[in-house]
N, C-alpha and C. Protein backbone atom coordinates (compact mmCIF):
# COMPACT_ATOMS: atom_id res chain seq x y z
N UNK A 1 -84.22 60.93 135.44
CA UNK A 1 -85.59 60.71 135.82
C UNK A 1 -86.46 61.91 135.44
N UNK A 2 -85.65 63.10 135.35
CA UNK A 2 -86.18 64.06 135.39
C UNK A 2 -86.74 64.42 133.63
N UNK A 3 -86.21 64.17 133.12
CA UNK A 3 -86.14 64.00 131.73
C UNK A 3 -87.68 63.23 131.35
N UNK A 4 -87.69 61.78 131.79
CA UNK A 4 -88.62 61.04 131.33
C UNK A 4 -89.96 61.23 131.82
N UNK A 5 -89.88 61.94 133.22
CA UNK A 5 -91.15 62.96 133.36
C UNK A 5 -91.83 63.88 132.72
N UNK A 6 -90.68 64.98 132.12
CA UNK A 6 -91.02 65.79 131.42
C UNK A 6 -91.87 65.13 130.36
N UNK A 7 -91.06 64.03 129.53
CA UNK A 7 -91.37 63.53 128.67
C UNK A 7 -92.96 63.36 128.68
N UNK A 8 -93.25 62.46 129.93
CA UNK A 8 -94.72 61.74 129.99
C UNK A 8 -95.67 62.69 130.00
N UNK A 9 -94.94 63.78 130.48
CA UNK A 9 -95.66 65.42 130.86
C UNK A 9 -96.30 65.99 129.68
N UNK A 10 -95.05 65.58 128.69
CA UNK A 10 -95.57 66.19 127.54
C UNK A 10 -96.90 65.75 126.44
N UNK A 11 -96.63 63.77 127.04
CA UNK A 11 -97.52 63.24 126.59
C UNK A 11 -98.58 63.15 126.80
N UNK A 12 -99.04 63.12 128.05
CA UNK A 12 -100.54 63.33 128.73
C UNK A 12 -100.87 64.55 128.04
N UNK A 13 -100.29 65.64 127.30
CA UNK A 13 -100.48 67.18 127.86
C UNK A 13 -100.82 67.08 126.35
N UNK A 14 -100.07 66.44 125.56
CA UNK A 14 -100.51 66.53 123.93
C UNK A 14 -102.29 65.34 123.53
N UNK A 15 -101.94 64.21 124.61
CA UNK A 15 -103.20 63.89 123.85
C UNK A 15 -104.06 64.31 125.11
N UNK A 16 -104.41 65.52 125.74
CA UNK A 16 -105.58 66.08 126.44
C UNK A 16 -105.82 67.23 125.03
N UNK A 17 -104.78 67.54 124.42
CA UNK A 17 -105.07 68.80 123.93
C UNK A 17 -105.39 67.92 122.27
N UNK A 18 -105.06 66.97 122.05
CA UNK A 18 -105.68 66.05 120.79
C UNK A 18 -106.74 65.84 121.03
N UNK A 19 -107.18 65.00 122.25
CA UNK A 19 -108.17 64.68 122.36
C UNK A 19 -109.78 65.91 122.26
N UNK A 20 -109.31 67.02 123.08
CA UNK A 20 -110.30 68.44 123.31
C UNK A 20 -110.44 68.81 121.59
N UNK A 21 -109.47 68.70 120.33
CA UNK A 21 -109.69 69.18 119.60
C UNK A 21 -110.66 68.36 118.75
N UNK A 22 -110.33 67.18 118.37
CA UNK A 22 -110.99 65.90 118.42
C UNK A 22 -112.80 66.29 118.74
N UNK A 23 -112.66 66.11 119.86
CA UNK A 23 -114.46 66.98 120.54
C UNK A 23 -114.91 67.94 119.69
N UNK A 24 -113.86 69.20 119.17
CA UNK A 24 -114.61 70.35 119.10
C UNK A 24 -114.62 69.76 117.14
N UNK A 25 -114.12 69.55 116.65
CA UNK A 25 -114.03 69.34 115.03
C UNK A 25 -114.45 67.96 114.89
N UNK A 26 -114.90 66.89 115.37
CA UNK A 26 -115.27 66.13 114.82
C UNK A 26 -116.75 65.93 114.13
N UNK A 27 -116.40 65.01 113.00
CA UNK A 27 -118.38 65.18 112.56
C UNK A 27 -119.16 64.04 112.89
N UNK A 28 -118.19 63.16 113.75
CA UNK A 28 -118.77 61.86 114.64
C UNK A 28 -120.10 61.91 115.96
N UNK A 29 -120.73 60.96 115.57
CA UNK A 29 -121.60 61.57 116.77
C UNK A 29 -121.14 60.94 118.11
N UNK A 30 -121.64 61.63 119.09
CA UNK A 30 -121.45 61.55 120.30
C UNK A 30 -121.01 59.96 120.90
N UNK A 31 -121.91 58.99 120.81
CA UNK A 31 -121.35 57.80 121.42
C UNK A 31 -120.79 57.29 120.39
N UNK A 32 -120.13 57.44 119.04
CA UNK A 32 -119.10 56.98 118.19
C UNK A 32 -117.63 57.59 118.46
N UNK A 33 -117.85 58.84 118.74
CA UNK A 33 -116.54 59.53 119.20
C UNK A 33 -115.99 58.81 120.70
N UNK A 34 -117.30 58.91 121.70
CA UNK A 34 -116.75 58.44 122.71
C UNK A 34 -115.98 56.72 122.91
N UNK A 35 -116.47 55.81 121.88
CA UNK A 35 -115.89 54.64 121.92
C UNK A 35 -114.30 54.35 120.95
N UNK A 36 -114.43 55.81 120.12
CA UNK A 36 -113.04 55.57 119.50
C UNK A 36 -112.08 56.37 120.98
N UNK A 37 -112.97 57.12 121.62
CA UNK A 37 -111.79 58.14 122.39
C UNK A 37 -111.44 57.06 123.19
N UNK A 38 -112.00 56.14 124.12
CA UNK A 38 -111.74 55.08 124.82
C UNK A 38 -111.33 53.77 124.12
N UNK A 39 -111.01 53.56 123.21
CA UNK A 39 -110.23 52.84 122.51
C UNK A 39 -109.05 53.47 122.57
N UNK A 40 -108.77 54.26 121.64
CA UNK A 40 -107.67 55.18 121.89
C UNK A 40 -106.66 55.24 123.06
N UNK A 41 -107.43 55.18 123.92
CA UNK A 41 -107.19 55.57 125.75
C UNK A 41 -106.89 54.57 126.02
N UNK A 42 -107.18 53.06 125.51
CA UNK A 42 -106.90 52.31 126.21
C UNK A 42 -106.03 51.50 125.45
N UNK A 43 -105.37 51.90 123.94
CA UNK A 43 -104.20 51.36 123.23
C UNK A 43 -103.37 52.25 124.11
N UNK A 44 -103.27 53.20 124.43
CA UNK A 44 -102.30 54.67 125.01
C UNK A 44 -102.07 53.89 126.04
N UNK A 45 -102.92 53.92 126.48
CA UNK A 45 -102.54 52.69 128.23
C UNK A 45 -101.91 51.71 127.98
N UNK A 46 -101.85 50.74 127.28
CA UNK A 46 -101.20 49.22 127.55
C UNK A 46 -100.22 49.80 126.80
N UNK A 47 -99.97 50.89 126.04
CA UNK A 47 -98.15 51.18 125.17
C UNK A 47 -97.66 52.05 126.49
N UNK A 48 -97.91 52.32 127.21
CA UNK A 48 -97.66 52.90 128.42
C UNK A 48 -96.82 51.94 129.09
N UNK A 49 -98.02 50.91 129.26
CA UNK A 49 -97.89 49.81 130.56
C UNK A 49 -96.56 49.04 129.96
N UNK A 50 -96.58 48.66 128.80
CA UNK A 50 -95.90 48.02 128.27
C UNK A 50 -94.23 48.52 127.95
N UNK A 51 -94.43 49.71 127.85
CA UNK A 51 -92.82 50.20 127.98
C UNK A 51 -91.93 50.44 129.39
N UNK A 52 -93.03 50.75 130.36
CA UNK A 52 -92.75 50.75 131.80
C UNK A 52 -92.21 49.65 132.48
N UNK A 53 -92.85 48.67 131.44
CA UNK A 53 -92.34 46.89 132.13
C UNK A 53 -91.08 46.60 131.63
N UNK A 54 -90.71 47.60 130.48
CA UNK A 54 -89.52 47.38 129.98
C UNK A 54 -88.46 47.61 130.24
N UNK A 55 -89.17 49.23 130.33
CA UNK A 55 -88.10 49.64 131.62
C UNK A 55 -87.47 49.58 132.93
N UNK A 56 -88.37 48.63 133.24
CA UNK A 56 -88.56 48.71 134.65
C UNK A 56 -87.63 47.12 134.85
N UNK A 57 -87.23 46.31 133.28
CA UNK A 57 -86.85 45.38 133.68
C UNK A 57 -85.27 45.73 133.53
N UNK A 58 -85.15 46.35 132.56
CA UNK A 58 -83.43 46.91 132.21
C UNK A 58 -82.76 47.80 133.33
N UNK A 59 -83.49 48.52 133.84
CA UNK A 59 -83.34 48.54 135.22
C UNK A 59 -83.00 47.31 136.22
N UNK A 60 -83.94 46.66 136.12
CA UNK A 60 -83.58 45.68 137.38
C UNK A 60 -82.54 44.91 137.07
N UNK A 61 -82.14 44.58 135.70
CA UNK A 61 -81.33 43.86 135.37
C UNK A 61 -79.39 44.79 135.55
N UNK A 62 -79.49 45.87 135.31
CA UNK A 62 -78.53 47.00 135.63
C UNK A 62 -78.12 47.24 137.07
N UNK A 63 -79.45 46.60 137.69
CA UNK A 63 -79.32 47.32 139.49
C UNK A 63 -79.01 45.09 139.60
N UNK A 64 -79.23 44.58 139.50
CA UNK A 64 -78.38 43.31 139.53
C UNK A 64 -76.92 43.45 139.10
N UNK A 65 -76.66 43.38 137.70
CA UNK A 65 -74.98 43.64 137.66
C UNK A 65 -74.49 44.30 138.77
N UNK A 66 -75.02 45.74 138.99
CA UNK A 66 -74.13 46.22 139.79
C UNK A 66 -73.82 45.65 141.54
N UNK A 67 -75.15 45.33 141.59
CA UNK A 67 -74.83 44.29 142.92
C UNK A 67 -73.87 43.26 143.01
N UNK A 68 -74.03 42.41 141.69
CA UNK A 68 -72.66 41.65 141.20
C UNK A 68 -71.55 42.38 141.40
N UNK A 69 -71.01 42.98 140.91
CA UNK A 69 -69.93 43.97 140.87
C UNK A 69 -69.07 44.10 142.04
N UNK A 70 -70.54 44.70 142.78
CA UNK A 70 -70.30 45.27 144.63
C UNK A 70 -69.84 44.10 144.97
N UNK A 71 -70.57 42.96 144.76
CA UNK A 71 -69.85 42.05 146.01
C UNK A 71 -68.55 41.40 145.08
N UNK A 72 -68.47 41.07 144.28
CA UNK A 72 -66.77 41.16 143.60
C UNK A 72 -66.05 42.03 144.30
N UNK A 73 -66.31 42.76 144.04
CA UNK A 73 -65.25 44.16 144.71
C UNK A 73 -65.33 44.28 146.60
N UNK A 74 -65.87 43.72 146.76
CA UNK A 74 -65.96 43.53 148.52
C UNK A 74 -65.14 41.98 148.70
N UNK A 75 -65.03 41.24 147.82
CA UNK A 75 -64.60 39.99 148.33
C UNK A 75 -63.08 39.83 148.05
């Protein structure tokens, strides 16, 4: 768990520091930058959302077997 924190850690932490550079070098103007940055933000979000559901199902499906298992082995 500890691992995939880091991970996300790293990711928030790289596109704050993409994004700030983005601001300072771009030759976009102001409300063009801001609708690609929130685009951006919000593909980042649903590949987020979307791997979390993934995970979150291989998990559940892992924490089922093993419940299977348990009660095999209890009966």
């Amino acid at each position: 768990m500890k691992r995939a924190t880091n991970f996300l850690s790293g990711i928030l932490l790289g596109a704050l520091v993409g994004a700030s550079l983005v601001l300072i070098f771009t030759p976009a103007s102001g409300r063009e930058l801001q609708g690609r940055l929130r685009d951006r933000y919000d593909s980042l979000r649903l590949e987020i959302n979307q791997a979390a559901a993934a995970r979150r199902s291989e998990l559940e499906e892992q924490l089922a077997s093993l419940r299977t298992a348990s009660k095999s082995d209890n009966a």
